[in-house]
N, C-alpha and C. Protein backbone atom coordinates (compact mmCIF):
# COMPACT_ATOMS: atom_id res chain seq x y z
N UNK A 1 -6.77 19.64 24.53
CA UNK A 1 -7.08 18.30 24.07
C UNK A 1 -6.57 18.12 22.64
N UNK A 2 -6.05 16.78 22.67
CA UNK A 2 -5.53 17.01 21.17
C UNK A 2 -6.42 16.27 20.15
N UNK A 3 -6.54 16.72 19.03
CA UNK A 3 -7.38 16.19 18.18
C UNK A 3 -6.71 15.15 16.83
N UNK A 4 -6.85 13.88 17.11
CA UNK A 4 -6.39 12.78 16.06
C UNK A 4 -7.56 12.42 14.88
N UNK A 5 -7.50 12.14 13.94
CA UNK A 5 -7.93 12.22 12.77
C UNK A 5 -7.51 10.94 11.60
N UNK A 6 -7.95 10.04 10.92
CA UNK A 6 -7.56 9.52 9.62
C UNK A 6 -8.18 9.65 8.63
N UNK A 7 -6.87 9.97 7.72
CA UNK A 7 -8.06 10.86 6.44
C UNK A 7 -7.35 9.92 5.65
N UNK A 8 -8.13 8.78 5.14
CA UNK A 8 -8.08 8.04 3.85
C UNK A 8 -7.04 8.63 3.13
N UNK A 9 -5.89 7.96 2.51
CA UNK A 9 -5.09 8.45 1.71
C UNK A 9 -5.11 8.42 -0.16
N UNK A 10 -4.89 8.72 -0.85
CA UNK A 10 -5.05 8.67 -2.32
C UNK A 10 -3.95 8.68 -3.29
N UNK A 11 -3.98 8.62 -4.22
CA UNK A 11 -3.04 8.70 -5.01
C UNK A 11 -2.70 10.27 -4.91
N UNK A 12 -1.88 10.82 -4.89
CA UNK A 12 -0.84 12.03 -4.74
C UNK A 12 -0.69 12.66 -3.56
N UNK A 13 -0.60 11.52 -2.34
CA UNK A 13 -0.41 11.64 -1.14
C UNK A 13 1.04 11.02 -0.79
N UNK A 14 1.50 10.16 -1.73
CA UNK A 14 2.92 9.21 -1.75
C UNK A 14 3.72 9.73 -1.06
N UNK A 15 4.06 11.11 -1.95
CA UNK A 15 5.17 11.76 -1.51
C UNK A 15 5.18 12.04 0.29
N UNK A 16 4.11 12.76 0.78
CA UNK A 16 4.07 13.04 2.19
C UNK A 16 4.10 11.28 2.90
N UNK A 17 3.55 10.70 2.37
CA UNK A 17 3.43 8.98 3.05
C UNK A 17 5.08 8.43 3.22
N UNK A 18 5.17 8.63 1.88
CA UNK A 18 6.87 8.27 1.74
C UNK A 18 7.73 8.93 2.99
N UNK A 19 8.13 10.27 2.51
CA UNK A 19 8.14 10.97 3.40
C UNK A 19 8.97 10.72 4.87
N UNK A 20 7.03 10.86 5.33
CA UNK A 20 6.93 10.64 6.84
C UNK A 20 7.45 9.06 7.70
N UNK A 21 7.37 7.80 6.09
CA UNK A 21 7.22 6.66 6.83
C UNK A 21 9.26 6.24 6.30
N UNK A 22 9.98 7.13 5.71
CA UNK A 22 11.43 7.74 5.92
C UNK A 22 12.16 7.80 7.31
N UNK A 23 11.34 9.03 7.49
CA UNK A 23 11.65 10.08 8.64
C UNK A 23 11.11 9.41 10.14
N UNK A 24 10.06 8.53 10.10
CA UNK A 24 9.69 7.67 11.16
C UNK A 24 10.58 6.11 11.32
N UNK A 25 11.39 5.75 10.30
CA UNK A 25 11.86 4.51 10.91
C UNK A 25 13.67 4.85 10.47
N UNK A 26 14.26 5.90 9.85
CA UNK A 26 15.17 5.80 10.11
C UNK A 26 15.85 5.96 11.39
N UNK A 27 15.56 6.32 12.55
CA UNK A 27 16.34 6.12 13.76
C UNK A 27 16.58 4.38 13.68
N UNK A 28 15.59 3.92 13.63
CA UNK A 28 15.53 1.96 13.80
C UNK A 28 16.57 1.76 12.78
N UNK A 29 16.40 2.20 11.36
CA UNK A 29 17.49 1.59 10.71
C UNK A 29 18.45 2.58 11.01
N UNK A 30 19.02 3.36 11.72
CA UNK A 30 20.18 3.58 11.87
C UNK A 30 20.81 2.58 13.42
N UNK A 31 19.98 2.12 14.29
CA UNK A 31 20.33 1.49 15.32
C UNK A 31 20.36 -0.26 14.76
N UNK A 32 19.55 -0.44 14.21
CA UNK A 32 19.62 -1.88 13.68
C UNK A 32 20.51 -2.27 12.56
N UNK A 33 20.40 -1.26 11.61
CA UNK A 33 20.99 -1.63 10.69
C UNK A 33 20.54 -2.53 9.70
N UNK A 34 19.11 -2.80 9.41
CA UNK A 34 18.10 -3.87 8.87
C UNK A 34 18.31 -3.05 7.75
N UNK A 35 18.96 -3.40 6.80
CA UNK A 35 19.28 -3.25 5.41
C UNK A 35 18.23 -3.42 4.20
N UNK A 36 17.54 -5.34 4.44
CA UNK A 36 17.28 -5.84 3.97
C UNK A 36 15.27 -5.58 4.11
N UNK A 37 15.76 -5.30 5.31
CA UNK A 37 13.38 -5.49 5.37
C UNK A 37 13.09 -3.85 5.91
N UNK A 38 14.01 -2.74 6.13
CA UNK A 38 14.06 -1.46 6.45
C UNK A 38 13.30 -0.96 5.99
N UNK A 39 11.74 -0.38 5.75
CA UNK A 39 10.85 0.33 5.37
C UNK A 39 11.88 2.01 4.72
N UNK A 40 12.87 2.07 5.48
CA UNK A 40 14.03 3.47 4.71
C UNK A 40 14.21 2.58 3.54
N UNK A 41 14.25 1.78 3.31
CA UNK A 41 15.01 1.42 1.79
C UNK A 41 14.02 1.66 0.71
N UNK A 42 12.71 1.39 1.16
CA UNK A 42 11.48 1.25 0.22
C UNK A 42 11.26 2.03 -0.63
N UNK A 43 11.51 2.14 -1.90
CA UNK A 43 10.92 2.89 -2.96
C UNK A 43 9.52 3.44 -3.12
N UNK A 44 9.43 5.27 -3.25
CA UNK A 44 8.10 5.41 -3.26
C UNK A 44 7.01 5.18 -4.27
N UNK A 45 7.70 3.84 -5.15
CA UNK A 45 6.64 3.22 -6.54
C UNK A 45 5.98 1.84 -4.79
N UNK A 46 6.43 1.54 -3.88
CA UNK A 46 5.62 0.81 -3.24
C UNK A 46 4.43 1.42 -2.30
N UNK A 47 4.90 2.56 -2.16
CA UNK A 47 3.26 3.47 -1.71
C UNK A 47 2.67 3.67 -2.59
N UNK A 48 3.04 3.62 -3.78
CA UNK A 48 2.03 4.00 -5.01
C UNK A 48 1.27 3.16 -5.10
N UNK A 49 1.81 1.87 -5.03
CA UNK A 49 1.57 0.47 -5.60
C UNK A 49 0.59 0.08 -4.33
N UNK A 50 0.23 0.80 -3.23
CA UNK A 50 -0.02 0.09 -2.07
C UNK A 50 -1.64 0.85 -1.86
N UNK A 51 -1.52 2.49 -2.62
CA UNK A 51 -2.14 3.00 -2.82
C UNK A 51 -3.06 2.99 -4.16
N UNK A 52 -2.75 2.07 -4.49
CA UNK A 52 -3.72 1.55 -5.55
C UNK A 52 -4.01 0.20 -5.25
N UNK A 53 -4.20 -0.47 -4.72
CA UNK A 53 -4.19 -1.86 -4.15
C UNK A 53 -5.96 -2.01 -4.02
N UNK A 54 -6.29 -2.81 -4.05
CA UNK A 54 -7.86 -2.80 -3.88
C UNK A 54 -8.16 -3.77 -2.44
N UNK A 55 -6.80 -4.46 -2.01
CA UNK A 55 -7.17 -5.09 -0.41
C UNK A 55 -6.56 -4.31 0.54
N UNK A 56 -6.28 -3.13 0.62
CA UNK A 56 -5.98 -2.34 1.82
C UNK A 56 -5.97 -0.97 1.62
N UNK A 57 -6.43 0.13 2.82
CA UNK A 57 -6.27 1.02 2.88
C UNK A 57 -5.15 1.93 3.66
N UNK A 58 -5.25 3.12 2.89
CA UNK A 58 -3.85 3.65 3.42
C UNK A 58 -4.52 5.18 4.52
N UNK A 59 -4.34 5.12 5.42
CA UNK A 59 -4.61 6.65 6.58
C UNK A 59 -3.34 7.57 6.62
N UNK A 60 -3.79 8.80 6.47
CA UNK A 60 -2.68 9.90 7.11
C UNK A 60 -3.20 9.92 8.39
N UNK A 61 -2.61 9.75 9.38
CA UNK A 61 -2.95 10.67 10.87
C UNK A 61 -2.56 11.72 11.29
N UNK A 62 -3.85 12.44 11.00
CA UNK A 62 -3.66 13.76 11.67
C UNK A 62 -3.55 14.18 13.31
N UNK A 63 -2.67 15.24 13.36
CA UNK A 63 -2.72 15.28 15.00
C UNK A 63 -3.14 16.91 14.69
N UNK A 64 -3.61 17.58 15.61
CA UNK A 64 -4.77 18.97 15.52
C UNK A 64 -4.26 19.32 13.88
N UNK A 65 -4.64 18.82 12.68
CA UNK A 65 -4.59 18.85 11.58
C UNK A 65 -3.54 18.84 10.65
N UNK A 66 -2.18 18.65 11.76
CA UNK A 66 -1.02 18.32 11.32
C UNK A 66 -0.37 17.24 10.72
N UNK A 67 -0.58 16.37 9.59
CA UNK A 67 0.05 14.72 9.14
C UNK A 67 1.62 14.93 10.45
N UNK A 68 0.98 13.60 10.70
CA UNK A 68 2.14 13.04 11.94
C UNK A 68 2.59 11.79 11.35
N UNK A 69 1.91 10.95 10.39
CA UNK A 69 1.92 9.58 10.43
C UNK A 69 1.24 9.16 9.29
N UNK A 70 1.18 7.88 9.03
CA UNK A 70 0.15 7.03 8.64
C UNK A 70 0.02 5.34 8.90
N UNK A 71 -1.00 5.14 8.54
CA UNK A 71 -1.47 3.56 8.52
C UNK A 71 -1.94 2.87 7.73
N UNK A 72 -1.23 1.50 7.38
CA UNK A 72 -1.96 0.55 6.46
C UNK A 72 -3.02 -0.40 6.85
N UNK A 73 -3.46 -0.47 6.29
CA UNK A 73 -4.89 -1.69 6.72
C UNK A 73 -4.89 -2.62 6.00
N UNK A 74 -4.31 -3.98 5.66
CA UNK A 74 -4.31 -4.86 4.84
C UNK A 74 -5.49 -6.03 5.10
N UNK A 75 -6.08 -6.29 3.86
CA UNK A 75 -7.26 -6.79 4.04
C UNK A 75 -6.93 -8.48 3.94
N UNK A 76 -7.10 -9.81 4.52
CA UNK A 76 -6.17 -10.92 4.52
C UNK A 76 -8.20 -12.06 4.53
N UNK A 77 -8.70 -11.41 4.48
CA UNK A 77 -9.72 -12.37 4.03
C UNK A 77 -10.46 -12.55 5.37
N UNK A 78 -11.55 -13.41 5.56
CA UNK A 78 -12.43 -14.02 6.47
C UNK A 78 -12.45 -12.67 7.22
N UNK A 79 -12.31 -11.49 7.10
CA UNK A 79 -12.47 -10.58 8.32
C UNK A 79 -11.49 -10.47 9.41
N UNK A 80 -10.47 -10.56 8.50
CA UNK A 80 -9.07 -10.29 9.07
C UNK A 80 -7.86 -9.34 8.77
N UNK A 81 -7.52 -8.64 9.75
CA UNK A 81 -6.42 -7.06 9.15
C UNK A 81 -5.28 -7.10 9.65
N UNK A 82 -4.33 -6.97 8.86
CA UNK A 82 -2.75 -6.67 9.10
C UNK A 82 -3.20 -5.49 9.04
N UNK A 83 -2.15 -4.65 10.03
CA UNK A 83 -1.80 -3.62 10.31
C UNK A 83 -0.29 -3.59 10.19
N UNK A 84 0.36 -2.92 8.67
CA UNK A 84 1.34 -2.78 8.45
C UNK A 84 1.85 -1.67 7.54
N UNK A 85 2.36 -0.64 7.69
CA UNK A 85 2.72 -0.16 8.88
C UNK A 85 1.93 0.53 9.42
N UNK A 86 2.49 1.02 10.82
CA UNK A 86 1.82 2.21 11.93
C UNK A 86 2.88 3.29 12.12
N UNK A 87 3.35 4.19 11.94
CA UNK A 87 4.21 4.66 11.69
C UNK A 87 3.93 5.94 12.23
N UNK A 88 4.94 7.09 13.45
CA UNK A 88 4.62 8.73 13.54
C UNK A 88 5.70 8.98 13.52
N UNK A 89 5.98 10.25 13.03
CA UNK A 89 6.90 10.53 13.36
C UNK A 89 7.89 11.17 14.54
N UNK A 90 9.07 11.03 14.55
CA UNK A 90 9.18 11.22 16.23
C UNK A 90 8.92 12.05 17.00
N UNK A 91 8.95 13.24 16.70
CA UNK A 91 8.96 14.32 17.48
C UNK A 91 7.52 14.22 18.37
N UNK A 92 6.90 12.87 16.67
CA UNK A 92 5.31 13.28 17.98
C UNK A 92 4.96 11.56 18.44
N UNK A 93 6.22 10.95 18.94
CA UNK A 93 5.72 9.72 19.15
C UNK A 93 5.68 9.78 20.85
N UNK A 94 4.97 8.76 21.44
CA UNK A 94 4.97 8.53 22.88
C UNK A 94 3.84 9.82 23.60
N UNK A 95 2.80 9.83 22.37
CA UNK A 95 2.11 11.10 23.24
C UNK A 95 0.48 10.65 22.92
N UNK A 96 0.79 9.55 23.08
CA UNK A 96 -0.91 8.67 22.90
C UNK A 96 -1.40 8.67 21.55
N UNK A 97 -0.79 9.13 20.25
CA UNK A 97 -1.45 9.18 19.38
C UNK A 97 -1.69 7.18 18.88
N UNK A 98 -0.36 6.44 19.17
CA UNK A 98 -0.72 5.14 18.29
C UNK A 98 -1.94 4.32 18.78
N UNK A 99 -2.12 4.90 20.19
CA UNK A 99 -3.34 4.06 20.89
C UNK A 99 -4.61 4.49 20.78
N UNK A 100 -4.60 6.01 20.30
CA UNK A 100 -5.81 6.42 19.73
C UNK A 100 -6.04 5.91 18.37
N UNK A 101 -5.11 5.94 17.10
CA UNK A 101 -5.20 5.52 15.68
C UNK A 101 -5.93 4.01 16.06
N UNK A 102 -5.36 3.42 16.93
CA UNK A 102 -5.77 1.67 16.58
C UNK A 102 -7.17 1.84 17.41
N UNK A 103 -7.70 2.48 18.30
CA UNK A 103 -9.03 2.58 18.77
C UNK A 103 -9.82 3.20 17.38
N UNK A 104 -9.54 3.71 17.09
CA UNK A 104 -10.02 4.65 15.53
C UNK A 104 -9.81 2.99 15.10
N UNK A 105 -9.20 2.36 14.15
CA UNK A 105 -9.53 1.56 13.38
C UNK A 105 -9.88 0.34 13.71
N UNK A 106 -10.17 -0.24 15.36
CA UNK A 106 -10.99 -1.05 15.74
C UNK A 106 -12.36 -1.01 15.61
N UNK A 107 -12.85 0.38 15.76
CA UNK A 107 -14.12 1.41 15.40
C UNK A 107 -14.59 1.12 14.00
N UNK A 108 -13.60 1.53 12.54
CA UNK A 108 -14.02 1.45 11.74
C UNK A 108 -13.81 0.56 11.08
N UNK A 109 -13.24 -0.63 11.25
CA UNK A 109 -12.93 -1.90 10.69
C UNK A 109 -14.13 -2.90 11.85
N UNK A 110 -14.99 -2.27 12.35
CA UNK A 110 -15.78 -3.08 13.58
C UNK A 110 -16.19 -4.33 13.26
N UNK A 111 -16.12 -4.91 12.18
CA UNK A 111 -16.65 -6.40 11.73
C UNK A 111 -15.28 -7.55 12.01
N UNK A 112 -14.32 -7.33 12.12
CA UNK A 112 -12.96 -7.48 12.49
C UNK A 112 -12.98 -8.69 13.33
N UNK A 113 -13.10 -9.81 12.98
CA UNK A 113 -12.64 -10.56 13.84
C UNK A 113 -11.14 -11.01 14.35
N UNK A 114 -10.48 -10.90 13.72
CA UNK A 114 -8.93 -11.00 13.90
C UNK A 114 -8.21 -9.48 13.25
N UNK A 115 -7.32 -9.14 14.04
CA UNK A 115 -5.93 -8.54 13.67
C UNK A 115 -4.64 -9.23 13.55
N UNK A 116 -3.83 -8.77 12.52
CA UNK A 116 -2.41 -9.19 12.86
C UNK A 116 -1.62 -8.09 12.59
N UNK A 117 -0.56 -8.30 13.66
CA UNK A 117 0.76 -7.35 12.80
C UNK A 117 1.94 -7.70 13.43
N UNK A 118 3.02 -7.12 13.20
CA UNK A 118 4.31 -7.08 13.46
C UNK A 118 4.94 -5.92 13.95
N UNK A 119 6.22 -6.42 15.07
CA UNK A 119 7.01 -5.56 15.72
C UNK A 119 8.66 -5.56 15.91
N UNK A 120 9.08 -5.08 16.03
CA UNK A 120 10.75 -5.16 16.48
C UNK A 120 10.36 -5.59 18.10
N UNK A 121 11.29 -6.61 18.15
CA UNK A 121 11.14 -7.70 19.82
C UNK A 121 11.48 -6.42 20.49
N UNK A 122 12.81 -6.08 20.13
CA UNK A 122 13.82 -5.32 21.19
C UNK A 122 13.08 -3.72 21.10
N UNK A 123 12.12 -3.09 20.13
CA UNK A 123 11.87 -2.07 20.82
C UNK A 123 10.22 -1.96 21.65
N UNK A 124 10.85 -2.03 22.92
CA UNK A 124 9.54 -2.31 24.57
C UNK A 124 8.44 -1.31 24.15
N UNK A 125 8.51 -0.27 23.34
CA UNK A 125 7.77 0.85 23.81
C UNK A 125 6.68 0.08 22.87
N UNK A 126 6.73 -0.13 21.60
CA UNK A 126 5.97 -0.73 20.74
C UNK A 126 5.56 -1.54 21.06
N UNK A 127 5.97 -2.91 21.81
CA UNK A 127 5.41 -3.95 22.47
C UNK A 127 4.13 -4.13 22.95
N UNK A 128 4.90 -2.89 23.84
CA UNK A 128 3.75 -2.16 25.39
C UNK A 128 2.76 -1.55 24.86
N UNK A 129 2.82 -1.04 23.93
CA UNK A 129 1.48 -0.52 22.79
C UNK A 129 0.53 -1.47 22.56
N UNK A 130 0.95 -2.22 21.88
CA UNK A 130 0.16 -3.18 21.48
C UNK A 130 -0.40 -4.35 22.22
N UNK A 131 0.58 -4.38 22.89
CA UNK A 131 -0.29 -5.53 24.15
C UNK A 131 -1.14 -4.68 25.15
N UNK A 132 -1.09 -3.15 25.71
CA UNK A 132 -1.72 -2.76 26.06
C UNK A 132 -3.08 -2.55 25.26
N UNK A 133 -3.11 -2.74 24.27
CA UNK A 133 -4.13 -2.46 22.91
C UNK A 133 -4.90 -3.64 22.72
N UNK A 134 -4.61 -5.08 23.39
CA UNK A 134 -5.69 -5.96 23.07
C UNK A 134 -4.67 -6.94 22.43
N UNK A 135 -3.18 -6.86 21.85
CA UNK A 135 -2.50 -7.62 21.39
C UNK A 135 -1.65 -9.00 22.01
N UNK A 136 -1.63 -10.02 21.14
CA UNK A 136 -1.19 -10.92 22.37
C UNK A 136 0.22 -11.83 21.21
N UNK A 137 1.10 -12.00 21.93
CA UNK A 137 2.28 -12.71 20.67
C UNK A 137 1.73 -14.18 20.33
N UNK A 138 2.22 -14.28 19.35
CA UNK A 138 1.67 -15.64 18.54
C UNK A 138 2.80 -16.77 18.93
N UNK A 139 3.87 -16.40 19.20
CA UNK A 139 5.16 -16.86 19.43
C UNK A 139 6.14 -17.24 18.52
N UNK A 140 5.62 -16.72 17.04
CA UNK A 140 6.25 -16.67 15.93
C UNK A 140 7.05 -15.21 16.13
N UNK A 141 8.29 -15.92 15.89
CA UNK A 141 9.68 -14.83 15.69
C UNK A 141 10.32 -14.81 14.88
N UNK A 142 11.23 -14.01 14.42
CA UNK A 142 11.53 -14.01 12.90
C UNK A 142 12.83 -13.61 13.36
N UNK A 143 14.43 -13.67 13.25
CA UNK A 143 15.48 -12.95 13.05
C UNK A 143 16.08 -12.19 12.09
N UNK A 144 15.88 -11.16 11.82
CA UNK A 144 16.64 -10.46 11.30
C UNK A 144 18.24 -10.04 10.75
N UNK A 145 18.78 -9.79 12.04
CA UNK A 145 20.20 -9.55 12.37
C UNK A 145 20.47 -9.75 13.90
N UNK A 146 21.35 -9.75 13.82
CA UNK A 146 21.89 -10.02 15.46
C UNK A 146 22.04 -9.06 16.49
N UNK A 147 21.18 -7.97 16.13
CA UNK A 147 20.47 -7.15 16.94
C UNK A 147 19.11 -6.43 17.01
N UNK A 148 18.43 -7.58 16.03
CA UNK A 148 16.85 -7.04 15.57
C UNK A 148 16.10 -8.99 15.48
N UNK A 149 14.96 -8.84 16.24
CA UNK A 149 14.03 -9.95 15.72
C UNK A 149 12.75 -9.37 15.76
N UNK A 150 11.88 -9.63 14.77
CA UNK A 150 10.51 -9.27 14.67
C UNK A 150 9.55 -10.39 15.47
N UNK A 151 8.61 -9.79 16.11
CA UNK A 151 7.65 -10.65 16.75
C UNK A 151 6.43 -10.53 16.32
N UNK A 152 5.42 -11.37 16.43
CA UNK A 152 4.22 -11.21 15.50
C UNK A 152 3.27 -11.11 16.72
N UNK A 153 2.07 -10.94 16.38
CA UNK A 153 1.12 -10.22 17.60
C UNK A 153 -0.36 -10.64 16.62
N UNK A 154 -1.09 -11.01 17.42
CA UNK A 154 -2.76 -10.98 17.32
C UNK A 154 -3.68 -10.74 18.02
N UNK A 155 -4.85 -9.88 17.66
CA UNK A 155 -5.94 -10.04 18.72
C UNK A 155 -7.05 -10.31 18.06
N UNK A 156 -8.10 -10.99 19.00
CA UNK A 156 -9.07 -11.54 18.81
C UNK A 156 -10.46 -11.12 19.05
């Protein structure tokens, strides 16, 4: 059985956050080519900056005590959370961990009346995550490039 975990992140965690949330979306920006909104481009003064923030929290996810990942929790008022990013890295993606993390923070965000977040249209697997998860599209789309559009998602 595998054991998943979020351990609140802190200031001198950047580097592994940075890191991992690198090493988790460069395949996308090497297939897309999203230059401009590419989480690879991001400087690690914006995990710092994100990690000192007083409206959101930052998770490492552990998988049997191994950092695989992490998650943001952005706090948007009235009892409402962006989830941006969700991020594993590959070797350990497609093995139930993202559907356990978001049961974990449906749990501890339980006052939650709304979620929001965002996805790449064109990649299904993420989709299928999240709509299997309670998520439903808003029908707000965003284009990117001419082989990437972001879709937005809520649940209620």
């Amino acid at each position: 059985m595998q054991e998943i975990e979020l351990v609140k992140a802190q200031i001198g965690n950047e580097e592994l956050i940075h890191k991992m949330k690198y090493d988790s979306f460069l395949p996308l920006y090497n297939h897309y080519q999203d230059t401009k909104t590419s989480p690879v481009k991001e400087p690690i003064s914006k995990v710092i900056a994100h990690l000192k923030s007083d409206n959101c929290d930052y998770y490492v996810i552990k998988h049997n005590n191994l950092p695989v990942g992490a998650v943001r929790v952005v706090s948007e008022g009235e009892n409402t959370y962006r989830i941006s990013p969700l991020f594993i890295i590959p070797e350990y993606q497609n093995k139930g961990i993202g559907q356990a993390v978001l049961g974990m923070l449906f749990d501890r965000y339980n006052t939650a009346a709304k979620w929001i977040l965002s996805t790449i249209k064109q990649e299904k697997g993420n989709c299928h995550l999240y709509e299997k998860c309670g998520f439903v599209r808003t029908g707000r789309e965003e284009i990117i490039n001419d082989r990437m559009t972001i879709v937005y998602y809520e649940k209620t």
